[in-house]
PDB file of N, CA and C in Angstrom:
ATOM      1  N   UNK A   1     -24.628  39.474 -16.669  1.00  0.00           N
ATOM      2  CA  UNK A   1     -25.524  38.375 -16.366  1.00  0.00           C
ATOM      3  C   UNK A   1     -25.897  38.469 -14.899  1.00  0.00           C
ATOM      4  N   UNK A   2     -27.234  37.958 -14.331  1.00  0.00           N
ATOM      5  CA  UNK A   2     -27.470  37.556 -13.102  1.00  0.00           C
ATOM      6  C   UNK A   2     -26.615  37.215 -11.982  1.00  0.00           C
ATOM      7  N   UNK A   3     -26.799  37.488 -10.939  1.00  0.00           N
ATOM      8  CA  UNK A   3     -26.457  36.580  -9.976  1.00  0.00           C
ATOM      9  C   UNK A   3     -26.328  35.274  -9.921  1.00  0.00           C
ATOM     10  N   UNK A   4     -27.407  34.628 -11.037  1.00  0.00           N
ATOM     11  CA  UNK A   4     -27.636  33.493 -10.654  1.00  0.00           C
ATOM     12  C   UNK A   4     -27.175  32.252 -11.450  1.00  0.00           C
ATOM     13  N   UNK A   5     -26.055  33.199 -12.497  1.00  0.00           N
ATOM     14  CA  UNK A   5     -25.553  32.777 -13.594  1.00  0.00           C
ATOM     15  C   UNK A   5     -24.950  31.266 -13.195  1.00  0.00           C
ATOM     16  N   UNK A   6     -24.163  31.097 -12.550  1.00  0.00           N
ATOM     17  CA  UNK A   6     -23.184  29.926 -11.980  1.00  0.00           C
ATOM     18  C   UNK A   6     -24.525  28.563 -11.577  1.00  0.00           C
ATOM     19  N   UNK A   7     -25.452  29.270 -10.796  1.00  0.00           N
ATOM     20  CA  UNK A   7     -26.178  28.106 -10.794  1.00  0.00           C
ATOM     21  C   UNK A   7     -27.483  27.630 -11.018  1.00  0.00           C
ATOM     22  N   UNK A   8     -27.554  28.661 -12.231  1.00  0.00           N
ATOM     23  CA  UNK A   8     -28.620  28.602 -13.287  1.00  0.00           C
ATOM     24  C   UNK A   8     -27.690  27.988 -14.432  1.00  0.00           C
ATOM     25  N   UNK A   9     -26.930  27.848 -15.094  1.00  0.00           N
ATOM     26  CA  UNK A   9     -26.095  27.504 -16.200  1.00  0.00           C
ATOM     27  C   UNK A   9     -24.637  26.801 -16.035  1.00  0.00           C
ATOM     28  N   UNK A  10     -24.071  26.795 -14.856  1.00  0.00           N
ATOM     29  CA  UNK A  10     -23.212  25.441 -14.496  1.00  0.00           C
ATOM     30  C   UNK A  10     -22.786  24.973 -13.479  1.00  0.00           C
ATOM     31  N   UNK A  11     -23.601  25.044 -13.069  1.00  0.00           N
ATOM     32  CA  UNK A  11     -24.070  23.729 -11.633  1.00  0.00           C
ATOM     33  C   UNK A  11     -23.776  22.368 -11.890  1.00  0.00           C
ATOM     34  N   UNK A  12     -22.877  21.779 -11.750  1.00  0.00           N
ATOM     35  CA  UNK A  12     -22.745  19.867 -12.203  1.00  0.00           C
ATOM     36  C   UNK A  12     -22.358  20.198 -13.558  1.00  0.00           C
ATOM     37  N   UNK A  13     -21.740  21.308 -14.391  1.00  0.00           N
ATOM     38  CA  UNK A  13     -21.843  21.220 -15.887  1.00  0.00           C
ATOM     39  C   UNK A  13     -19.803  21.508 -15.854  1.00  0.00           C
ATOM     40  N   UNK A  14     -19.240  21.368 -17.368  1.00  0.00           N
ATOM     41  CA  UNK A  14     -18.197  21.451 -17.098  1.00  0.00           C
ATOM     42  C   UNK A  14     -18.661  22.630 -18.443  1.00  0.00           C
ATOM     43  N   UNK A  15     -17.014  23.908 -18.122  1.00  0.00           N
ATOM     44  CA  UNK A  15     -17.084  24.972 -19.209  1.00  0.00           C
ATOM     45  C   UNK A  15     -15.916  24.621 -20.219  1.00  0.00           C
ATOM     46  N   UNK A  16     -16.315  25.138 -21.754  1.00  0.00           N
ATOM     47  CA  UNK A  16     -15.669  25.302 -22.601  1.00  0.00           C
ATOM     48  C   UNK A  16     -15.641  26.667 -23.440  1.00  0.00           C
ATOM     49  N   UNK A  17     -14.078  27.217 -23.113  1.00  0.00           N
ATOM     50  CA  UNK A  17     -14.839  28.605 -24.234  1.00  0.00           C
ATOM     51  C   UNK A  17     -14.054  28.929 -25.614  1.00  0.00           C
ATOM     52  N   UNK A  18     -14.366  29.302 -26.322  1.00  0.00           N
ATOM     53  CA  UNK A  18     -14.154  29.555 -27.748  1.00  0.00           C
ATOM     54  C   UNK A  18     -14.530  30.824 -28.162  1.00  0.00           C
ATOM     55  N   UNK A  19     -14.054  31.266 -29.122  1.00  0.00           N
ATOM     56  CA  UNK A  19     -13.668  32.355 -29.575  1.00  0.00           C
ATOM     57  C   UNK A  19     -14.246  32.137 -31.103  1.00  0.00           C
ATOM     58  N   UNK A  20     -15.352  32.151 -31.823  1.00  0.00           N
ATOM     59  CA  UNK A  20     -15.145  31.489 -33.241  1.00  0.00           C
ATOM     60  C   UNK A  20     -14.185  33.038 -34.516  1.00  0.00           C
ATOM     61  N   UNK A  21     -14.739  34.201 -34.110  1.00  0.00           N
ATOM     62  CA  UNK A  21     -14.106  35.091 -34.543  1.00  0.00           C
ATOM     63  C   UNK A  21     -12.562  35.314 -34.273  1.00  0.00           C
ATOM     64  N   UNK A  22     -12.063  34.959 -32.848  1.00  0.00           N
ATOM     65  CA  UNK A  22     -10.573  34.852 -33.001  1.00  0.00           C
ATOM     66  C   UNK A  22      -9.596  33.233 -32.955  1.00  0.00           C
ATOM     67  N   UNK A  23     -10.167  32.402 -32.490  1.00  0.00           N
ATOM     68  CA  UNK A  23     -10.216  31.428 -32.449  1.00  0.00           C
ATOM     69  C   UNK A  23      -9.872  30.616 -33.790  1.00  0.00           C
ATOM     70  N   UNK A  24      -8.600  29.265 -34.360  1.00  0.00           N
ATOM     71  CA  UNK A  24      -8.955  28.773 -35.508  1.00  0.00           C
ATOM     72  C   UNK A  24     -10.256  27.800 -35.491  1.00  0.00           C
ATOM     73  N   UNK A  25     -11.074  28.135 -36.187  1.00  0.00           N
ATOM     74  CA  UNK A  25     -12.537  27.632 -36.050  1.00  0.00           C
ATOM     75  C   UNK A  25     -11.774  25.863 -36.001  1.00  0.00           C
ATOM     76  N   UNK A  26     -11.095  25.389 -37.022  1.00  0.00           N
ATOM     77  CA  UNK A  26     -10.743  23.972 -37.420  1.00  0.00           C
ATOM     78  C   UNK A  26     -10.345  23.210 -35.826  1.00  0.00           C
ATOM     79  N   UNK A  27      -9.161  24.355 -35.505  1.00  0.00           N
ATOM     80  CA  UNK A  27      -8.439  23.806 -34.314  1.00  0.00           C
ATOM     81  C   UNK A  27      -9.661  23.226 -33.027  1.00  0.00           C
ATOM     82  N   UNK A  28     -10.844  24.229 -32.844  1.00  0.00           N
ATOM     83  CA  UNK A  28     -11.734  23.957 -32.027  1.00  0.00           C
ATOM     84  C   UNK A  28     -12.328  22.762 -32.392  1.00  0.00           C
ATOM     85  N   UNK A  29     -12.774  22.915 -33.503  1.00  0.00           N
ATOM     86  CA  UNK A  29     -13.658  21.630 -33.990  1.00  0.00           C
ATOM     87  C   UNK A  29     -12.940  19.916 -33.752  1.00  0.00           C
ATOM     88  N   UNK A  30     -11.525  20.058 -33.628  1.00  0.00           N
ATOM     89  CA  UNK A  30     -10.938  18.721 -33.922  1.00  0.00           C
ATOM     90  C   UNK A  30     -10.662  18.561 -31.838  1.00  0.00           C
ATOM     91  N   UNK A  31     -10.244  19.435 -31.299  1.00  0.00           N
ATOM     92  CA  UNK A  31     -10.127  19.382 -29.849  1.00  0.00           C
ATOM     93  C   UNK A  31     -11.838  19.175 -29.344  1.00  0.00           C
ATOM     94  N   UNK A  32     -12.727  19.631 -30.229  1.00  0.00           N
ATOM     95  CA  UNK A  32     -14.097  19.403 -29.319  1.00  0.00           C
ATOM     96  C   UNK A  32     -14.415  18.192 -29.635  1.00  0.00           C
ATOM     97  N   UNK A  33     -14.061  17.213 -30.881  1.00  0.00           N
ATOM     98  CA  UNK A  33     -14.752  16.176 -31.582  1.00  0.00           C
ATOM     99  C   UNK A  33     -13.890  14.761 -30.830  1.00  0.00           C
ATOM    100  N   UNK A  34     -12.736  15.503 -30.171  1.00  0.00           N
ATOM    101  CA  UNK A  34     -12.038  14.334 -29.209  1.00  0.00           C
ATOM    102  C   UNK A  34     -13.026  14.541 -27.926  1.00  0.00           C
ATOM    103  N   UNK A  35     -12.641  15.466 -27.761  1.00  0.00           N
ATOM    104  CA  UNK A  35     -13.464  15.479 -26.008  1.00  0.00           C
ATOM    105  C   UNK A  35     -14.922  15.111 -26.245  1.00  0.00           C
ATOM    106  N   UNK A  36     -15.319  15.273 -27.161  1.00  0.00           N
ATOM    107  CA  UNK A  36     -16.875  14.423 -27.026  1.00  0.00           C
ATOM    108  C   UNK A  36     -16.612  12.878 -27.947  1.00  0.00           C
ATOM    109  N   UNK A  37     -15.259  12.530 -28.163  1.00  0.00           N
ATOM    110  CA  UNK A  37     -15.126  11.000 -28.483  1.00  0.00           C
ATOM    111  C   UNK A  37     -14.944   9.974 -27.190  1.00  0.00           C
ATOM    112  N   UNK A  38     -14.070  10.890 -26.245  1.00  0.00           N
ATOM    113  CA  UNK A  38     -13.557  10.340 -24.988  1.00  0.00           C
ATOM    114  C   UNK A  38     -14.428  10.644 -23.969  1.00  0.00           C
ATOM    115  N   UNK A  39     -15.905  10.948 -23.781  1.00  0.00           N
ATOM    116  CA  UNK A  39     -15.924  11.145 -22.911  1.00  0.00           C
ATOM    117  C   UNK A  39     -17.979  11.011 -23.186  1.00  0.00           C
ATOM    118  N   UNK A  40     -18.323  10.360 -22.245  1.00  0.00           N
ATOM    119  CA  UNK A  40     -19.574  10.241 -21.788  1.00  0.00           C
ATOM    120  C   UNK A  40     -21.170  11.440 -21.728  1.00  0.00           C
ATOM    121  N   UNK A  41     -21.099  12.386 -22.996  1.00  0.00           N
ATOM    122  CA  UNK A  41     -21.774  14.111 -22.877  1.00  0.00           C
ATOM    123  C   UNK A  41     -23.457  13.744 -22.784  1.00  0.00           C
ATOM    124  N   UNK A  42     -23.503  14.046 -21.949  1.00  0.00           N
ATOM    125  CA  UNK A  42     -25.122  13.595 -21.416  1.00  0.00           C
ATOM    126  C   UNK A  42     -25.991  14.822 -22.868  1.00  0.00           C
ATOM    127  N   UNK A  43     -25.393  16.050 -22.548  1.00  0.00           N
ATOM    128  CA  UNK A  43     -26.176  17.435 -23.155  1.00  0.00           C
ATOM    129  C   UNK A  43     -24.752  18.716 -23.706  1.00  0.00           C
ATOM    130  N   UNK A  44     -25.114  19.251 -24.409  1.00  0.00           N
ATOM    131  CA  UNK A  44     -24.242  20.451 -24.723  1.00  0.00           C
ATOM    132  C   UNK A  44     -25.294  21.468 -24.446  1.00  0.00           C
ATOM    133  N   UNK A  45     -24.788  22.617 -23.781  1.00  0.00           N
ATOM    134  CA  UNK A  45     -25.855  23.931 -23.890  1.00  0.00           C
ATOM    135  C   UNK A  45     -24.478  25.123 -24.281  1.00  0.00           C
ATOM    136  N   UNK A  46     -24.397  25.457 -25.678  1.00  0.00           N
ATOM    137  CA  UNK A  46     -24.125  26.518 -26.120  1.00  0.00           C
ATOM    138  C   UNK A  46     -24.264  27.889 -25.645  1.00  0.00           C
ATOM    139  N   UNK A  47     -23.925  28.668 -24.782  1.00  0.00           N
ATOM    140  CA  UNK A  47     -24.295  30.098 -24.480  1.00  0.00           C
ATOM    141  C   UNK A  47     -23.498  30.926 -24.759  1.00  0.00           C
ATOM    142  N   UNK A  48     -24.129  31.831 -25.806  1.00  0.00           N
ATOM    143  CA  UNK A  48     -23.515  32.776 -26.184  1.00  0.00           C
ATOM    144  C   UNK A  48     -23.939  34.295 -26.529  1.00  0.00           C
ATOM    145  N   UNK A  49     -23.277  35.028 -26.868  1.00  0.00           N
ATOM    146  CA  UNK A  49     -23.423  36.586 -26.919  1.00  0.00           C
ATOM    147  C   UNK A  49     -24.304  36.287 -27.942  1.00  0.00           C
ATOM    148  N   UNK A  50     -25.017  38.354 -28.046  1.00  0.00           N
ATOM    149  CA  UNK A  50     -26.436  38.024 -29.521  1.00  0.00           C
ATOM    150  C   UNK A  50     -25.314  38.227 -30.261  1.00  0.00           C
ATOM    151  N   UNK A  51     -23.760  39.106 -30.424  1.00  0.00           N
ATOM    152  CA  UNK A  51     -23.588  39.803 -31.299  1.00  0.00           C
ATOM    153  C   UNK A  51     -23.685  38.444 -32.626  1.00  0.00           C
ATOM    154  N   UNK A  52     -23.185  38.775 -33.716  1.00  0.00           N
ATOM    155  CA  UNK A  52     -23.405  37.679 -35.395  1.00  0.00           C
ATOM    156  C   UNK A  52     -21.543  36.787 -35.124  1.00  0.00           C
ATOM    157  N   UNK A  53     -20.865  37.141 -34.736  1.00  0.00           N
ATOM    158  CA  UNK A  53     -19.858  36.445 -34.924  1.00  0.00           C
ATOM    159  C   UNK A  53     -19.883  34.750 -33.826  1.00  0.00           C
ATOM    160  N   UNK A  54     -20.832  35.504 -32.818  1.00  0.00           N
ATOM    161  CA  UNK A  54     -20.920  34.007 -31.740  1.00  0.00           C
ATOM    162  C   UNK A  54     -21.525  32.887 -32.148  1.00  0.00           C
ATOM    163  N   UNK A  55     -22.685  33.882 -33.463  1.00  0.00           N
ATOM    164  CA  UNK A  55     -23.371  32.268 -34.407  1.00  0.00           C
ATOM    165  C   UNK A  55     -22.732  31.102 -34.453  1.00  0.00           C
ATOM    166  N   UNK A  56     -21.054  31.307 -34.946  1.00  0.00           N
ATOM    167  CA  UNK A  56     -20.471  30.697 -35.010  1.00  0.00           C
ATOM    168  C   UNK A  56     -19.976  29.439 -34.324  1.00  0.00           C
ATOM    169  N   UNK A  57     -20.180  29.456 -32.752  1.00  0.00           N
ATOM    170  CA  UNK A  57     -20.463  28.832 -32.068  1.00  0.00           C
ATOM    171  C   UNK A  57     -20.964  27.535 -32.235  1.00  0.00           C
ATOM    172  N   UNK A  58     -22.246  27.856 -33.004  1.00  0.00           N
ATOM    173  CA  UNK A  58     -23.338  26.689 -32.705  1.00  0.00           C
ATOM    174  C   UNK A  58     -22.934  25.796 -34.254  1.00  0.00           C
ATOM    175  N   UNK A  59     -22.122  26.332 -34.826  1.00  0.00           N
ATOM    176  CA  UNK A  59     -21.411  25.465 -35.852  1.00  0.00           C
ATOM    177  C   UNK A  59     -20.381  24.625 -36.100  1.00  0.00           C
ATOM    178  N   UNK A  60     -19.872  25.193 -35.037  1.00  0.00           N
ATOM    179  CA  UNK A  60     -18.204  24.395 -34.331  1.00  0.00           C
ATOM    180  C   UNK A  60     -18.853  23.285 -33.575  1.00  0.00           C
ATOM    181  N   UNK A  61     -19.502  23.818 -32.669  1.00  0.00           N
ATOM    182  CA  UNK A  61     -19.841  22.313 -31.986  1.00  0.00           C
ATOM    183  C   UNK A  61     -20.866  21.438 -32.680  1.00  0.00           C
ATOM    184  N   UNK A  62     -21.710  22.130 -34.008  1.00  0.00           N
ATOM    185  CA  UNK A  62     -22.274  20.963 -34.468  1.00  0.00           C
ATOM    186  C   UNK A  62     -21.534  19.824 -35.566  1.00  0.00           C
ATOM    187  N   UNK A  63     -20.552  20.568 -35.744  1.00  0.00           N
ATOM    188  CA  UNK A  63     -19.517  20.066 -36.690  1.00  0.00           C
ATOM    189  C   UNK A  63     -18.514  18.977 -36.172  1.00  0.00           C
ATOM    190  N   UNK A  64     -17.991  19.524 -34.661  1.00  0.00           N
ATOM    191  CA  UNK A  64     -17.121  18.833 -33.894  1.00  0.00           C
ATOM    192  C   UNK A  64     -18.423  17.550 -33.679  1.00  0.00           C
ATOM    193  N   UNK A  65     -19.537  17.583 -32.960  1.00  0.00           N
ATOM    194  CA  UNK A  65     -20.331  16.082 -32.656  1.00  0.00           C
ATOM    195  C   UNK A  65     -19.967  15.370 -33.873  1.00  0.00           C
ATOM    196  N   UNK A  66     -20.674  15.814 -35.726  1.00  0.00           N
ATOM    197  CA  UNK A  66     -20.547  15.130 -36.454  1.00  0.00           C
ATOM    198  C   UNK A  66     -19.551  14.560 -36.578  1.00  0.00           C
ATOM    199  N   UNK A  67     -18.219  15.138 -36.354  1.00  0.00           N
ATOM    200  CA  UNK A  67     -16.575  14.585 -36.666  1.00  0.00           C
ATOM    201  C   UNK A  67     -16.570  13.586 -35.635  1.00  0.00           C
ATOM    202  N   UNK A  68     -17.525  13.508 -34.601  1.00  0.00           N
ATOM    203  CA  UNK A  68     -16.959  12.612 -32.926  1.00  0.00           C
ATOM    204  C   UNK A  68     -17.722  11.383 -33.606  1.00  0.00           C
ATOM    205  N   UNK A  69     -18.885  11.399 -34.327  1.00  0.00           N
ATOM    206  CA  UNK A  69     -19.637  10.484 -34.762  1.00  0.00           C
ATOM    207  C   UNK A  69     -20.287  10.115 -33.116  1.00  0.00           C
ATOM    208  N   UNK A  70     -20.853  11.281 -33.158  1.00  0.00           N
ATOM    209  CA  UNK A  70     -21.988  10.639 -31.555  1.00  0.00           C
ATOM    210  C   UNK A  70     -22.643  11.538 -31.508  1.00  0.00           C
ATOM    211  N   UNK A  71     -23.795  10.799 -30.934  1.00  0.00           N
ATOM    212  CA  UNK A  71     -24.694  11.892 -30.712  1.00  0.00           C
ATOM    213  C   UNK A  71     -25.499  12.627 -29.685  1.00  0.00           C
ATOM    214  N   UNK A  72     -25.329  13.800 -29.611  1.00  0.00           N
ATOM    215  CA  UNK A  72     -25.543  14.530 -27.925  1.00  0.00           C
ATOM    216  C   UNK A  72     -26.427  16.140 -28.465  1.00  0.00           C
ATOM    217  N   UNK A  73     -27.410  15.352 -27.442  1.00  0.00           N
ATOM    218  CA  UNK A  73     -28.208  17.059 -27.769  1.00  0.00           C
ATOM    219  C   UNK A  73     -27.371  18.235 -27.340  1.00  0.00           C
ATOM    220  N   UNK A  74     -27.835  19.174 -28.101  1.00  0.00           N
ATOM    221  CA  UNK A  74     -27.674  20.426 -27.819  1.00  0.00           C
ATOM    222  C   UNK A  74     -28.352  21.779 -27.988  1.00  0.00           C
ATOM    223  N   UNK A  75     -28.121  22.638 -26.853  1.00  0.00           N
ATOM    224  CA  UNK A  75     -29.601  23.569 -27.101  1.00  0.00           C
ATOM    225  C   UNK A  75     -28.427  24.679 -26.809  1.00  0.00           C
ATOM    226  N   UNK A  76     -29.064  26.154 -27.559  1.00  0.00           N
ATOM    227  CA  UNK A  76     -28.512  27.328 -27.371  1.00  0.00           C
ATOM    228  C   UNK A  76     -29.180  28.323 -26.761  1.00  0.00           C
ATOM    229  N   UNK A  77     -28.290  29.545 -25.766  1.00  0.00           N
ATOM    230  CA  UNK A  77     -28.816  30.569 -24.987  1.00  0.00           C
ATOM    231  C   UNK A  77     -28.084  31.297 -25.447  1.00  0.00           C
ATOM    232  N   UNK A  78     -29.032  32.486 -25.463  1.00  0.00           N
ATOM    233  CA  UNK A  78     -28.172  33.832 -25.941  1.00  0.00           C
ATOM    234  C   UNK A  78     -28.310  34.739 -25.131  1.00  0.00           C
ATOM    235  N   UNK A  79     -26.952  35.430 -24.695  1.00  0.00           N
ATOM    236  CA  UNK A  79     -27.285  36.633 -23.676  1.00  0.00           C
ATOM    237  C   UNK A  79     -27.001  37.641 -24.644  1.00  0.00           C
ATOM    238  N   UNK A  80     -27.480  39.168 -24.174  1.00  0.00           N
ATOM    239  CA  UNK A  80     -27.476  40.178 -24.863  1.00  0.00           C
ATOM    240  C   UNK A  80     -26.019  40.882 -23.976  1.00  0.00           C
ATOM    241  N   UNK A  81     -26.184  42.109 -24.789  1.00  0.00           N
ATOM    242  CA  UNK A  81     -25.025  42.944 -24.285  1.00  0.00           C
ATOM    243  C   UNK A  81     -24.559  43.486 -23.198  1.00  0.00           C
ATOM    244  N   UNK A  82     -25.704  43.304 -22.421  1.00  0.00           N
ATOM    245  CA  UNK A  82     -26.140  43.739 -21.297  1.00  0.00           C
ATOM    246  C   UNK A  82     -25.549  42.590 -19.851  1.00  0.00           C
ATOM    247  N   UNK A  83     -25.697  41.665 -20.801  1.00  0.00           N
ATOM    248  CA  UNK A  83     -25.473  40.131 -20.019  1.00  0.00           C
ATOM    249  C   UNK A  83     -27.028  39.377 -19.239  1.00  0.00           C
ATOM    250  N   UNK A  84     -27.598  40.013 -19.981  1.00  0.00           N
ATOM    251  CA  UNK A  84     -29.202  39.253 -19.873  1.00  0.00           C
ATOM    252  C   UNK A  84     -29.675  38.384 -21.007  1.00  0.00           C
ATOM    253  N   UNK A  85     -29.920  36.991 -19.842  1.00  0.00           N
ATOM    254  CA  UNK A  85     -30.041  36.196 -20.604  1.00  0.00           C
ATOM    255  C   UNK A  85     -31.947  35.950 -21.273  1.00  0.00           C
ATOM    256  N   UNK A  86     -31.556  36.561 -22.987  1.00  0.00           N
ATOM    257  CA  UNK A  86     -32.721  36.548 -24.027  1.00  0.00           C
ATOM    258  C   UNK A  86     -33.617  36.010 -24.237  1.00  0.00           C
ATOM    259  N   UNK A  87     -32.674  34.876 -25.183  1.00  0.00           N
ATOM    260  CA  UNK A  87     -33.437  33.996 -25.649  1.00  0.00           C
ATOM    261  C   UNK A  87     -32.686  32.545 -26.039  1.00  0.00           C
ATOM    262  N   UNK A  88     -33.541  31.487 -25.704  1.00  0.00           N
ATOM    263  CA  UNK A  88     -33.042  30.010 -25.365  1.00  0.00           C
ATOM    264  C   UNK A  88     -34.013  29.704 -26.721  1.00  0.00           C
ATOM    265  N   UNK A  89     -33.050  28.667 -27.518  1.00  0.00           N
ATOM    266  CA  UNK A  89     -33.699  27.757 -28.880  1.00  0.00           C
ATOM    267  C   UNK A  89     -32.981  26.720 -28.289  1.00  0.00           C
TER     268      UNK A  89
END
């Protein structure tokens, strides 16, 4: 990734990282659905690798909001292999 990674993507932001391929997907989902019960989430921004297992990602945390019963946008970035960042949905 850039130079400019730190304050292009978490500047004022706090990090969470996960693993969904090694990671127990459940265990994440119930630790993310507290921390977004207890706590005030303006935005989520998901960033993750292109490879297919990081998809996973954007399912844990949409799963963990539903379990928090709140609701907080969230948008995803994908860096490539390279560590260049792609493409943003």
């Amino acid at each position: 990734m850039d130079s400019g990674f730190h304050e292009n993507l978490l500047k004022n932001r706090k990090l969470l990282i996960a693993c969904p391929k090694l990671d127990d997907a459940g265990l994440c989902i119930e630790k993310l659905a507290e921390v977004f019960r207890l706590n005030d989430i303006k935005s989520i921004t998901v960033l993750r690798m292109i490879v297919p297992c990081c998809g996973g990602l954007n399912w844990i945390v949409k799963e963990a909001i539903k379990r928090a019963q709140v609701e907080i946008p969230m948008e995803e970035k994908i860096v490539d292999i390279e560590g260049v960042l792609r493409i943003s949905k």
